[in-house]
PDB file of N, CA and C in Angstrom:
ATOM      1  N   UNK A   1       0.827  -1.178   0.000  1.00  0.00           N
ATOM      2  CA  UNK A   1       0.000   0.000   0.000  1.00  0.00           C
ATOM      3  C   UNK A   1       0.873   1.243   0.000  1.00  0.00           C
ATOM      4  N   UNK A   2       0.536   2.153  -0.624  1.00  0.00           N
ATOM      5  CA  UNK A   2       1.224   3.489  -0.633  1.00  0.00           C
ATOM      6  C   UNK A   2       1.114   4.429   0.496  1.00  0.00           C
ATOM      7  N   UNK A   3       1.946   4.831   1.335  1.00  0.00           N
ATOM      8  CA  UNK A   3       2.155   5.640   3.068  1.00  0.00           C
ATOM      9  C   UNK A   3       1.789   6.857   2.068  1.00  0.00           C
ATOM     10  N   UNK A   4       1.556   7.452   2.954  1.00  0.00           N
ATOM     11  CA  UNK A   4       0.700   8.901   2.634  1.00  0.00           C
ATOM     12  C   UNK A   4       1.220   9.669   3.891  1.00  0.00           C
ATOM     13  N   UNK A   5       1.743  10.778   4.085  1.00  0.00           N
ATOM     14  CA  UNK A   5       2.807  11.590   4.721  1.00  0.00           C
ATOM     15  C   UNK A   5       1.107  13.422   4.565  1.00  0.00           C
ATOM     16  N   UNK A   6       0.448  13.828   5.380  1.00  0.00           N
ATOM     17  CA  UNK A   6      -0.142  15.222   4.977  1.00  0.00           C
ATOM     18  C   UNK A   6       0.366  15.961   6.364  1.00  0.00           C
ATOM     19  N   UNK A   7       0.694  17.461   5.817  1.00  0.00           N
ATOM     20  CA  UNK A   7       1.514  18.532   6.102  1.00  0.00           C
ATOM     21  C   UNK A   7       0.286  19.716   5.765  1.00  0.00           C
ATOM     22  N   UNK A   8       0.449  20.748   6.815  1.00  0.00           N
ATOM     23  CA  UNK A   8       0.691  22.190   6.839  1.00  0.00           C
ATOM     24  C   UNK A   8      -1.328  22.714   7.430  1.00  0.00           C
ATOM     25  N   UNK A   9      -1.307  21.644   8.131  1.00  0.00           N
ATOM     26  CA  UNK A   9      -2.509  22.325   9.014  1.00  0.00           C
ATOM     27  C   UNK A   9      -2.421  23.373   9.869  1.00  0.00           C
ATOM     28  N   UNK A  10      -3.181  23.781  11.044  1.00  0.00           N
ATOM     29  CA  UNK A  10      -2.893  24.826  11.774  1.00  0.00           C
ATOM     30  C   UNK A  10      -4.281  24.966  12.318  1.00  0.00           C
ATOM     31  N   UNK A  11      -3.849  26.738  13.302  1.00  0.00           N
ATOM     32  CA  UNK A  11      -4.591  27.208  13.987  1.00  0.00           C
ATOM     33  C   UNK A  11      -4.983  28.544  12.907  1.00  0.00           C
ATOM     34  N   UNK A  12      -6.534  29.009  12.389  1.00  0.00           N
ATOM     35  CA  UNK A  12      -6.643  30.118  11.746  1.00  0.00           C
ATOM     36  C   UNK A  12      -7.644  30.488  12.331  1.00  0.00           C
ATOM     37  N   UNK A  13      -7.828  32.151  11.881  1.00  0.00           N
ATOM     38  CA  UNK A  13      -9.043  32.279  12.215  1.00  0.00           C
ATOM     39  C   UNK A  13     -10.038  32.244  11.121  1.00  0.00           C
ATOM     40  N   UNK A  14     -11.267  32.373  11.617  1.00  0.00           N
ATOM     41  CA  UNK A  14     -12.399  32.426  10.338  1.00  0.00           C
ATOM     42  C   UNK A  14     -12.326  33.214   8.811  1.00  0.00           C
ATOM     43  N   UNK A  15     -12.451  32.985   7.827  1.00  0.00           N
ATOM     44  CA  UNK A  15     -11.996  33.737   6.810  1.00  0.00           C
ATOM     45  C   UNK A  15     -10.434  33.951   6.435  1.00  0.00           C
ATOM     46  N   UNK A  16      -9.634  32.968   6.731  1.00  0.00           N
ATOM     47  CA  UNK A  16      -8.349  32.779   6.691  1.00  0.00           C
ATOM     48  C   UNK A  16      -8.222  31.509   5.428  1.00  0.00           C
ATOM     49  N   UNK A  17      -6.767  31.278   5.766  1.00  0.00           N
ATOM     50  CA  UNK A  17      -6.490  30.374   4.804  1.00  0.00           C
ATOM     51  C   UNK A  17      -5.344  29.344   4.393  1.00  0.00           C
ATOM     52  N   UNK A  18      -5.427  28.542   4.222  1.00  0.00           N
ATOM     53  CA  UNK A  18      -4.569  27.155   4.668  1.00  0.00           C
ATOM     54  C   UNK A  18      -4.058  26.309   3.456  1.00  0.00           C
ATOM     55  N   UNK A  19      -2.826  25.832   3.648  1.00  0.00           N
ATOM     56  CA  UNK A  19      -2.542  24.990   2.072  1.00  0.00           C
ATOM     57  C   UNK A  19      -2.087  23.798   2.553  1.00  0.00           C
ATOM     58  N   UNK A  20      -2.620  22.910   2.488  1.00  0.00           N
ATOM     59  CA  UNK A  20      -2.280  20.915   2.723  1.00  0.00           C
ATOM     60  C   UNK A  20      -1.645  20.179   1.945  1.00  0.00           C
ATOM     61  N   UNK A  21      -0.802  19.880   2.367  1.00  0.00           N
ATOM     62  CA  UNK A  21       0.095  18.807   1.176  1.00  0.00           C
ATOM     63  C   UNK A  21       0.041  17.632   1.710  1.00  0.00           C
ATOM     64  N   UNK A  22       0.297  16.886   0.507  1.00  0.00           N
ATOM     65  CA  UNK A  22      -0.048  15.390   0.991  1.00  0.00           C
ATOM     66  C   UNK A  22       1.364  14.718  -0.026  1.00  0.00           C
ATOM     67  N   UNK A  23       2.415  13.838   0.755  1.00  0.00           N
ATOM     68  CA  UNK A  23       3.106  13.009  -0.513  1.00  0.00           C
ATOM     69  C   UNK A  23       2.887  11.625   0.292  1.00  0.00           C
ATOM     70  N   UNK A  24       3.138  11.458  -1.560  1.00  0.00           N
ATOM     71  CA  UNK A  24       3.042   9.275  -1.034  1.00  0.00           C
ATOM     72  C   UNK A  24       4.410   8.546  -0.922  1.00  0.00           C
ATOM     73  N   UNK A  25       4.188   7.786  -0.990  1.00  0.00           N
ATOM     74  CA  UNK A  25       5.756   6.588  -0.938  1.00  0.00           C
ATOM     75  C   UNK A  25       5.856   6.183  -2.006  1.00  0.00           C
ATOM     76  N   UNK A  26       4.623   6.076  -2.810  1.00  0.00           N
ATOM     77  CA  UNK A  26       5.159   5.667  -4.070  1.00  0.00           C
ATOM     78  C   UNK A  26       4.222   6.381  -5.469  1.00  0.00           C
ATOM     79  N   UNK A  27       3.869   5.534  -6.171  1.00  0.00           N
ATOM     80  CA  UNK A  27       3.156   6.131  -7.297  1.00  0.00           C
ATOM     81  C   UNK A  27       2.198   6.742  -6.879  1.00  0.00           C
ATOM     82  N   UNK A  28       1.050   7.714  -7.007  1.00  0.00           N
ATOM     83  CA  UNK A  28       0.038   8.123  -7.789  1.00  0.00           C
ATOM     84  C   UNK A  28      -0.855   8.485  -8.993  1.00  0.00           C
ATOM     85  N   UNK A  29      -0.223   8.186  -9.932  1.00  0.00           N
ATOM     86  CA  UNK A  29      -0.388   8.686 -11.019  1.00  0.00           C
ATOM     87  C   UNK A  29      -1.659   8.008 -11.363  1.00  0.00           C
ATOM     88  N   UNK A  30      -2.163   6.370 -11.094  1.00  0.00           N
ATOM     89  CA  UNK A  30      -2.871   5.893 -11.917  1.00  0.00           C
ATOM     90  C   UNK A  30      -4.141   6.293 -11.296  1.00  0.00           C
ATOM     91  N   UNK A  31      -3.725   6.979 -10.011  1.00  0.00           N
ATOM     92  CA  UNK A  31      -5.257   6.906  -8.872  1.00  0.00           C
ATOM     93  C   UNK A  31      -6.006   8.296  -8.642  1.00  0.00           C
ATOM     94  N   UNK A  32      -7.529   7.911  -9.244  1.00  0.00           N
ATOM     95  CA  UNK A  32      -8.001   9.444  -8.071  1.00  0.00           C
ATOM     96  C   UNK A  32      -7.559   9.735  -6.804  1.00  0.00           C
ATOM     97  N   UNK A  33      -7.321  10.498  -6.690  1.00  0.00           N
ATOM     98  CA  UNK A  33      -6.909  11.040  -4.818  1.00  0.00           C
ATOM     99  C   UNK A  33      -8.059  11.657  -5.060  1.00  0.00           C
ATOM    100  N   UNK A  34      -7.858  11.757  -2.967  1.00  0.00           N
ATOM    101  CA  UNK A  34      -9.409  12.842  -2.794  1.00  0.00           C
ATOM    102  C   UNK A  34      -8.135  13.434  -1.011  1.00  0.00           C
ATOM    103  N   UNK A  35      -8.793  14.317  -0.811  1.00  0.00           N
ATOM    104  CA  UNK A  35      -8.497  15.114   0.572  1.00  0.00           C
ATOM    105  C   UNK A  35      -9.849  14.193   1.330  1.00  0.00           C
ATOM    106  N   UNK A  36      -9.881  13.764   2.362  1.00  0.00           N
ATOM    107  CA  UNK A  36     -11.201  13.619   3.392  1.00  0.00           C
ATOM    108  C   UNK A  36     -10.981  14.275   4.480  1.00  0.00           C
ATOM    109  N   UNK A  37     -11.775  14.737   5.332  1.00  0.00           N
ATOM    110  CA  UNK A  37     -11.682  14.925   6.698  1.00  0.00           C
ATOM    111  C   UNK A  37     -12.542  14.295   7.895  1.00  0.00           C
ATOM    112  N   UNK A  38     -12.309  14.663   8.901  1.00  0.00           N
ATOM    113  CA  UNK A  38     -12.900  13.982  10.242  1.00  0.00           C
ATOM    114  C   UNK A  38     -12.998  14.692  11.573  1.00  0.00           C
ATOM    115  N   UNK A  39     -13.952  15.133  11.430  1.00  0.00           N
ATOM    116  CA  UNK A  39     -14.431  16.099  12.712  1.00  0.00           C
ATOM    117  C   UNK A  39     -14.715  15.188  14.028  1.00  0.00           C
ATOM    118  N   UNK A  40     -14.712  15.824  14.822  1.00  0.00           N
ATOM    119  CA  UNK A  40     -14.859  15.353  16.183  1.00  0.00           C
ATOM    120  C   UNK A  40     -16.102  14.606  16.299  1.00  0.00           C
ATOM    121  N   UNK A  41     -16.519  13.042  16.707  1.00  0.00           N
ATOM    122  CA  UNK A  41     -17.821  12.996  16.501  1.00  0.00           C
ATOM    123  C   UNK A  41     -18.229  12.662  15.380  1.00  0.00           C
ATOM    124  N   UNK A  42     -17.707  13.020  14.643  1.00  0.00           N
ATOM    125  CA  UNK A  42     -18.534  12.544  13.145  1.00  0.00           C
ATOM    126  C   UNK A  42     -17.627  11.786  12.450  1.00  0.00           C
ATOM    127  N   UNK A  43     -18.191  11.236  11.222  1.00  0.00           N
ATOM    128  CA  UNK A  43     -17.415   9.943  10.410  1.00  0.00           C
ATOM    129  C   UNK A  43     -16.674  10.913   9.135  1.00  0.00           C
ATOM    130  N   UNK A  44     -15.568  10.195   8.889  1.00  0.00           N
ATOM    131  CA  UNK A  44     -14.935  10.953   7.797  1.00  0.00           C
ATOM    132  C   UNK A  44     -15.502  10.911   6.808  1.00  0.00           C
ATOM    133  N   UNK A  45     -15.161  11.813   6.144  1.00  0.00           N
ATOM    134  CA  UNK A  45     -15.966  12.376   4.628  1.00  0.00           C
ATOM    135  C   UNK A  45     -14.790  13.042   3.999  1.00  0.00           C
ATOM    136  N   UNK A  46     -15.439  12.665   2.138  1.00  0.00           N
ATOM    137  CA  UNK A  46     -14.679  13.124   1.247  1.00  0.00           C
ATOM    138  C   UNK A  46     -15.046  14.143   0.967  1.00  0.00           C
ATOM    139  N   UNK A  47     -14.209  15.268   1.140  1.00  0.00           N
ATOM    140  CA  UNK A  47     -14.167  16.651   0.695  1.00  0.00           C
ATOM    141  C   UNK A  47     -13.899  17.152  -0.760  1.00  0.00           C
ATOM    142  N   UNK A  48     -13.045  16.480  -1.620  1.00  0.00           N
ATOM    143  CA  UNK A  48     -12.623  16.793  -2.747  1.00  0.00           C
ATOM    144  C   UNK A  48     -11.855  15.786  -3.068  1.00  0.00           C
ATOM    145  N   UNK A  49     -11.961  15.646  -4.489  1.00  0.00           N
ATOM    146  CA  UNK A  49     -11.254  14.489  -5.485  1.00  0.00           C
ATOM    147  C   UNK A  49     -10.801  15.342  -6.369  1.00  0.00           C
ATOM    148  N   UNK A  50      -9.549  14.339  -6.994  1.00  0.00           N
ATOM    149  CA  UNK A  50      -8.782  14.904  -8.679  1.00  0.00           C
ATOM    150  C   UNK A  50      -8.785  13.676  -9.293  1.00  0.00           C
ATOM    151  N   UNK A  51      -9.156  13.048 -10.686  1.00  0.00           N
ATOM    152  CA  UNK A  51      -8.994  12.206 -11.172  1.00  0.00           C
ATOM    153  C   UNK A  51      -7.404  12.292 -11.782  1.00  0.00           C
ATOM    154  N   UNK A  52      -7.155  10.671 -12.153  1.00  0.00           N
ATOM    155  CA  UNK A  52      -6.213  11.245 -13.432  1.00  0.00           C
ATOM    156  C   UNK A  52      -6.186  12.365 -14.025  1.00  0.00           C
ATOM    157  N   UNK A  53      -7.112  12.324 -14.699  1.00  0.00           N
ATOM    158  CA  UNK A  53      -7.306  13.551 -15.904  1.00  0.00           C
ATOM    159  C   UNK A  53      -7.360  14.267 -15.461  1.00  0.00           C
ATOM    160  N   UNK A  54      -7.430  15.112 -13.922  1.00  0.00           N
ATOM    161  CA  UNK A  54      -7.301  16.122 -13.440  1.00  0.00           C
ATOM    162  C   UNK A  54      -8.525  16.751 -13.221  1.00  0.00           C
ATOM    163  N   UNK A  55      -9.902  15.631 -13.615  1.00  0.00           N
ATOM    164  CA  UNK A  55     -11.233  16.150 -12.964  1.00  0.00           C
ATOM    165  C   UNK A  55     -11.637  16.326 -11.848  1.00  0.00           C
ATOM    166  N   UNK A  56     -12.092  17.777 -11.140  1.00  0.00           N
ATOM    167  CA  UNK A  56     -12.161  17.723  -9.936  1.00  0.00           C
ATOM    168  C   UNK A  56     -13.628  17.962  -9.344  1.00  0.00           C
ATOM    169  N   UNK A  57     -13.575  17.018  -8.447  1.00  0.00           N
ATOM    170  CA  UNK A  57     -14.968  17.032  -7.692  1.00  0.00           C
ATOM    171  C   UNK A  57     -14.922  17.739  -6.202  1.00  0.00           C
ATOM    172  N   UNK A  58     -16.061  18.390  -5.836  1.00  0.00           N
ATOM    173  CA  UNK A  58     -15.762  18.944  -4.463  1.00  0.00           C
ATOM    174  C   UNK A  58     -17.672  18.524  -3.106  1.00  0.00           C
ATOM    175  N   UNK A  59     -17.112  18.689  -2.347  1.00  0.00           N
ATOM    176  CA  UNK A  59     -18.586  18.216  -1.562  1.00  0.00           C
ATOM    177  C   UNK A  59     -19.076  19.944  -1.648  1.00  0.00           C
ATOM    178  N   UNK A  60     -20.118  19.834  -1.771  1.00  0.00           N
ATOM    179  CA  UNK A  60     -21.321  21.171  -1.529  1.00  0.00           C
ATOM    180  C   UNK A  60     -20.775  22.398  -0.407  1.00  0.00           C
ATOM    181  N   UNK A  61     -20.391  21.548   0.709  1.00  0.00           N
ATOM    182  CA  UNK A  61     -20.011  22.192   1.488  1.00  0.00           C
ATOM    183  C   UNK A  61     -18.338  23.153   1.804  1.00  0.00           C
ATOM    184  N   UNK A  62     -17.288  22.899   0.529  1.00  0.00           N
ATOM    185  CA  UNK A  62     -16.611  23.351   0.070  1.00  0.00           C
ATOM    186  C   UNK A  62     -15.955  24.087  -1.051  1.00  0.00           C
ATOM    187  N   UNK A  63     -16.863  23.662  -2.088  1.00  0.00           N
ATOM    188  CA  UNK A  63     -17.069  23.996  -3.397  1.00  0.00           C
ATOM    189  C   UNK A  63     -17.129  25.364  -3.009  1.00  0.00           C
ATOM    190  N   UNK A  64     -16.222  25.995  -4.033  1.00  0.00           N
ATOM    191  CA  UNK A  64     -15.955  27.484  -4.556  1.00  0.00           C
ATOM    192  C   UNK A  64     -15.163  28.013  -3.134  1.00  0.00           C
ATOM    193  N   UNK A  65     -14.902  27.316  -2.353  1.00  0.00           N
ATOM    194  CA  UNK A  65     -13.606  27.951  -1.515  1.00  0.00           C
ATOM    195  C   UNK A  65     -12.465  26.506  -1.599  1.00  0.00           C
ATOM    196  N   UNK A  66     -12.531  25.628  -1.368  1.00  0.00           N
ATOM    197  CA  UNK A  66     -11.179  24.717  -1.683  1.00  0.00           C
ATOM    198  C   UNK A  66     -11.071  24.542  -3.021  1.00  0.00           C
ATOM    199  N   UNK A  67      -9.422  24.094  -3.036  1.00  0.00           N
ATOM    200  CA  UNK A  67      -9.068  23.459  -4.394  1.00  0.00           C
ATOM    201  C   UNK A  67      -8.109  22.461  -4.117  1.00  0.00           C
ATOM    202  N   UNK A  68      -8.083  21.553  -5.350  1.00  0.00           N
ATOM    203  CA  UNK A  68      -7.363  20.581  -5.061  1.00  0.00           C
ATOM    204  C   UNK A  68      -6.501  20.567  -6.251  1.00  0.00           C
ATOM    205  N   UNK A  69      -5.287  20.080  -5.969  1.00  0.00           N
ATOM    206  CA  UNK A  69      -4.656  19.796  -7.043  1.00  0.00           C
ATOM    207  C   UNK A  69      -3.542  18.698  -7.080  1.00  0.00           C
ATOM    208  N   UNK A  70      -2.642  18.429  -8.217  1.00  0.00           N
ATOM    209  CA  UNK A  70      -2.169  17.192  -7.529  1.00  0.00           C
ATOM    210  C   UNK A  70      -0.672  17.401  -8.706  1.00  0.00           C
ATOM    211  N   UNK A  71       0.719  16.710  -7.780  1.00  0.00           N
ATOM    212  CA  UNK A  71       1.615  16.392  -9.050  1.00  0.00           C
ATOM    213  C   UNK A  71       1.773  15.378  -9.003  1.00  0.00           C
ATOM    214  N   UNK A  72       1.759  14.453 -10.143  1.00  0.00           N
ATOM    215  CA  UNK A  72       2.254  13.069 -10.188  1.00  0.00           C
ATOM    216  C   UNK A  72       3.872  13.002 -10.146  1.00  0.00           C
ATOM    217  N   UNK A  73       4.254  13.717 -10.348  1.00  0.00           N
ATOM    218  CA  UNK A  73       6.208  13.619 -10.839  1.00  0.00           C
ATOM    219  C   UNK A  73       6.339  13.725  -9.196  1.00  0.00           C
ATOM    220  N   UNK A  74       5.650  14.603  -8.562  1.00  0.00           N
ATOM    221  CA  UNK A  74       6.475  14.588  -7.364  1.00  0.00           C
ATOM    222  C   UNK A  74       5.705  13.980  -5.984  1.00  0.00           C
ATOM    223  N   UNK A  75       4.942  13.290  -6.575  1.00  0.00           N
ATOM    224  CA  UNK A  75       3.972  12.545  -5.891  1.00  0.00           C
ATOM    225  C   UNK A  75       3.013  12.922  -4.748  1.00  0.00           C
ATOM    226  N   UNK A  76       2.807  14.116  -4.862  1.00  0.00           N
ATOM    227  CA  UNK A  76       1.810  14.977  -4.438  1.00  0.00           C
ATOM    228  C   UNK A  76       0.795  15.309  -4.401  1.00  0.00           C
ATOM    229  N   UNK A  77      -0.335  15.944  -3.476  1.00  0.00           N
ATOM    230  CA  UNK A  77      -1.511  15.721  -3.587  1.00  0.00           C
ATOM    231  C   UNK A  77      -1.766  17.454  -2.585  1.00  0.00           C
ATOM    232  N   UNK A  78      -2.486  18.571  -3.504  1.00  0.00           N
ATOM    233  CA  UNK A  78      -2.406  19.936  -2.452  1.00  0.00           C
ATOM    234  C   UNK A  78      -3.679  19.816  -2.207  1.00  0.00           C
ATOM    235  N   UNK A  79      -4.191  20.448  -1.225  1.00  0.00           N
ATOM    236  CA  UNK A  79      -5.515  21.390  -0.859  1.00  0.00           C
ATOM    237  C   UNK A  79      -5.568  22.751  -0.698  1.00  0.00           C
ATOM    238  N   UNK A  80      -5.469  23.532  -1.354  1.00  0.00           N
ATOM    239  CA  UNK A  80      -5.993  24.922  -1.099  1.00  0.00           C
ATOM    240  C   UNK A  80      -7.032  25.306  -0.208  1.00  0.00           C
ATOM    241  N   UNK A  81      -7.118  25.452   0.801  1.00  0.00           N
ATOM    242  CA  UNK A  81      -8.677  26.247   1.657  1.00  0.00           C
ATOM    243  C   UNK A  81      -8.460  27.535   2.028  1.00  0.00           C
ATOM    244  N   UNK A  82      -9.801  28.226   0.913  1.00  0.00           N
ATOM    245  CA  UNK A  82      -9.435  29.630   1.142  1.00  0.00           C
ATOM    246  C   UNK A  82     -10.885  29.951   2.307  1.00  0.00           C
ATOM    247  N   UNK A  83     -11.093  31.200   2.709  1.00  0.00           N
ATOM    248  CA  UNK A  83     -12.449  31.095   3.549  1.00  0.00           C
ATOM    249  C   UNK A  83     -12.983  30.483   4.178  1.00  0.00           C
ATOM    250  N   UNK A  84     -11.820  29.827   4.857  1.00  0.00           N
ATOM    251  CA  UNK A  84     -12.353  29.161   6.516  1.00  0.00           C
ATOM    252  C   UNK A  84     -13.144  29.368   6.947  1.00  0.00           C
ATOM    253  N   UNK A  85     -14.032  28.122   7.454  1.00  0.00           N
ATOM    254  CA  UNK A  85     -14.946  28.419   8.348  1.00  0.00           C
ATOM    255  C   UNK A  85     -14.726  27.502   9.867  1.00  0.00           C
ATOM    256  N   UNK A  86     -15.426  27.867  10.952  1.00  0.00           N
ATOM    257  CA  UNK A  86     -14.957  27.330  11.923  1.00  0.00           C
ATOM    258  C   UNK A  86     -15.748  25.486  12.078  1.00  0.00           C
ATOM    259  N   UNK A  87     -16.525  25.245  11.164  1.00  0.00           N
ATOM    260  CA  UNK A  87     -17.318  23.959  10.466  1.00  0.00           C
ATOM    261  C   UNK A  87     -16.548  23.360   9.995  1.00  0.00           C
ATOM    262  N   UNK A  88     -15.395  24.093   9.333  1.00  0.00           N
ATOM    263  CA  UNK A  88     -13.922  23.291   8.760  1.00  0.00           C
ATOM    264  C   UNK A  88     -13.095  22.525   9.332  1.00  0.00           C
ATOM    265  N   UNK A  89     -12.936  22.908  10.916  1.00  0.00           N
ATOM    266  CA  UNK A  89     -12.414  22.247  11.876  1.00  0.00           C
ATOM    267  C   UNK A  89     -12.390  20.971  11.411  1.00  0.00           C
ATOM    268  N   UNK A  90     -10.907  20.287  11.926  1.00  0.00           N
ATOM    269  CA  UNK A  90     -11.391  18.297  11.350  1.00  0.00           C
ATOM    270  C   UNK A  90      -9.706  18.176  11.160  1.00  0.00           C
ATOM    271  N   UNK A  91      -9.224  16.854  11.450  1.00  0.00           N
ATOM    272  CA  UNK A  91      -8.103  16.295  10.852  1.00  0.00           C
ATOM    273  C   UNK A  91      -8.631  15.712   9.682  1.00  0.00           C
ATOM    274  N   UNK A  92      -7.674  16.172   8.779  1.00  0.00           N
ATOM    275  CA  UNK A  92      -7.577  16.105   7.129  1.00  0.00           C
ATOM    276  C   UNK A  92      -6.306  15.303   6.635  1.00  0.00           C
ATOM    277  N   UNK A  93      -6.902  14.396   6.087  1.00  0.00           N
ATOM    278  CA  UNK A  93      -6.307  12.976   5.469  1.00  0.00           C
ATOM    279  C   UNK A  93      -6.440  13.423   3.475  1.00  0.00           C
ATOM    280  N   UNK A  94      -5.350  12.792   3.318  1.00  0.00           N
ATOM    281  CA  UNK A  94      -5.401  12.132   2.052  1.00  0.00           C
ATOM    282  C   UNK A  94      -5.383  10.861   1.520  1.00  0.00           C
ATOM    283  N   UNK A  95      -6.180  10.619   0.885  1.00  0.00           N
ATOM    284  CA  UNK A  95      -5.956   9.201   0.396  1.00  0.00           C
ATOM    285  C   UNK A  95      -6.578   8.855  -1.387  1.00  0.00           C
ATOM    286  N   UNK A  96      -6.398   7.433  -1.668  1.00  0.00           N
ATOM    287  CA  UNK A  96      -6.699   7.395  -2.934  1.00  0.00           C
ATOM    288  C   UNK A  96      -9.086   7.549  -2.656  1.00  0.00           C
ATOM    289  N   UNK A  97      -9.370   7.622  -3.737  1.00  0.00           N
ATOM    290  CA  UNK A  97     -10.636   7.785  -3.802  1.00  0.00           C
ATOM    291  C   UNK A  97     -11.348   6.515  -4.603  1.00  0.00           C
ATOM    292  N   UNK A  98     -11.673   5.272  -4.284  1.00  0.00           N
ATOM    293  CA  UNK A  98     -12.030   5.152  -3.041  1.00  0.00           C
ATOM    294  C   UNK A  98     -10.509   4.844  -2.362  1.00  0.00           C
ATOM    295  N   UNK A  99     -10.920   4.872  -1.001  1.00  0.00           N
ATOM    296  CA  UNK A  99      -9.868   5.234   0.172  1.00  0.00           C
ATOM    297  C   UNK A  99      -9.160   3.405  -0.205  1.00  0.00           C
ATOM    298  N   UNK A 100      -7.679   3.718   0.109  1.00  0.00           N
ATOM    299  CA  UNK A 100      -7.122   2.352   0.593  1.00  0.00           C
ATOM    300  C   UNK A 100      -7.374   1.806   2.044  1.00  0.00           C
ATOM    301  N   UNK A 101      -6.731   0.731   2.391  1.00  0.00           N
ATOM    302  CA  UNK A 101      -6.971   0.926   3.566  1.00  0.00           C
ATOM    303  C   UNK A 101      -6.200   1.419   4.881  1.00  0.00           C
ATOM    304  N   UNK A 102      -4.825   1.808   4.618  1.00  0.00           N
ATOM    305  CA  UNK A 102      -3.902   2.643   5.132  1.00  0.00           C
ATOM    306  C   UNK A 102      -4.294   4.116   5.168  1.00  0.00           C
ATOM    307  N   UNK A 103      -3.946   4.754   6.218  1.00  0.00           N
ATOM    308  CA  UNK A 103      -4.409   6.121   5.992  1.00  0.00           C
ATOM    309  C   UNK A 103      -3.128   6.692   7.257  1.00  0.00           C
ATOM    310  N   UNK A 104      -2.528   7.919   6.648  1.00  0.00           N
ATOM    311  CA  UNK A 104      -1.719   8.275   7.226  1.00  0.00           C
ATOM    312  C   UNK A 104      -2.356   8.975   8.487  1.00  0.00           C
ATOM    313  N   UNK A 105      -1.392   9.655   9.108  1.00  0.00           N
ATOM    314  CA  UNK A 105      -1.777  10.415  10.519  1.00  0.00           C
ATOM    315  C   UNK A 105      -2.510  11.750  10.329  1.00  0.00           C
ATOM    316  N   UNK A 106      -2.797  12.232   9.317  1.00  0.00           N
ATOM    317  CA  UNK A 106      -3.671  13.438   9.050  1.00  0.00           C
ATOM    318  C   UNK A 106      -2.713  14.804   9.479  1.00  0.00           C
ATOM    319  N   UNK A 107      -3.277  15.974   9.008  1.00  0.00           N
ATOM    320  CA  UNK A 107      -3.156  17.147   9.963  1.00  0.00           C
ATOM    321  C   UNK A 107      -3.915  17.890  10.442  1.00  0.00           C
ATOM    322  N   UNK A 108      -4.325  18.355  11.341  1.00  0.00           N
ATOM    323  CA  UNK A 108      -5.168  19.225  12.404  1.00  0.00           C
ATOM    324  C   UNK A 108      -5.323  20.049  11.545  1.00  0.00           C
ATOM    325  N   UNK A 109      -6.683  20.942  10.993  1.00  0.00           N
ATOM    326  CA  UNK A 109      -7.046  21.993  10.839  1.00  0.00           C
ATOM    327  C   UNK A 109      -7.923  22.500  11.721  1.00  0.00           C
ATOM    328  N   UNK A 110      -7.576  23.756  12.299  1.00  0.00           N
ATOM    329  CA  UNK A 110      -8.778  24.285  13.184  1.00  0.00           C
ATOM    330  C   UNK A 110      -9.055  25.778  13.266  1.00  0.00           C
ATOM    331  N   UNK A 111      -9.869  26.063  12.573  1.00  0.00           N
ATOM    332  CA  UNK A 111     -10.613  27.155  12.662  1.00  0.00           C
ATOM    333  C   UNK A 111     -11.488  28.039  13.615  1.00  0.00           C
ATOM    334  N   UNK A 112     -10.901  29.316  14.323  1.00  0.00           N
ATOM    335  CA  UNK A 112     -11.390  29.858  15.339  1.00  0.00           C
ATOM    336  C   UNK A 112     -12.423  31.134  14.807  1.00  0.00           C
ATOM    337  N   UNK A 113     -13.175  31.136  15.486  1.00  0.00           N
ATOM    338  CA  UNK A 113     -14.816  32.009  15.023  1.00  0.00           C
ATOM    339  C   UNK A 113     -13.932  33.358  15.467  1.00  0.00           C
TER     340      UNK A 113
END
């Protein structure tokens, strides 16, 4: 299975803004990735996908403030979150879409009102 390594969470405040990186151990190229997260209490959910082809899907509840993007050469996987909200709160995972079953240690995002 491919280790998944995600970087550059934090403490923001509301209307702020955050960039997530995610690298693997090995390939990505052939796989949708998606960003998920996991709030306190609640079950993780997929926030945003990139296909191969670089089609990107986003949940309702992020659409038109995150972005996702991805390099295959350097085996990477970003999240852009612009316009935090404090609902954003959640450790944020990357993984392939659907999920493998390895999932790295996430990073804390947390958003203060």
């Amino acid at each position: 299975q491919v280790q998944l390594v995600e970087s550059g969470g934090g403490l923001v405040q509301a209307g702020g803004s955050l960039s997530l990186s995610c690298i693997a151990s090995d390939s990505i190229s052939i796989y949708t990735m998606g960003w998920y997260r996991q709030a306190p209490g609640k079950q993780r959910e997929l926030v945003a996908g990139i296909t191969r082809g670089l089609t990107q899907t986003y949940d309702a509840s992020v659409k038109g403030r995150f972005t996702i993007s991805r390099d295959n050469v350097k085996k990477m996987v970003y999240l852009r979150m612009n316009n935090l909200k404090p609902d954003d709160t959640a450790v944020y995972y990357c993984n392939s879409a659907p999920p493998q079953d390895y999932w790295g240690q996430g990073t804390q995002v947390t958003v203060s009102s």
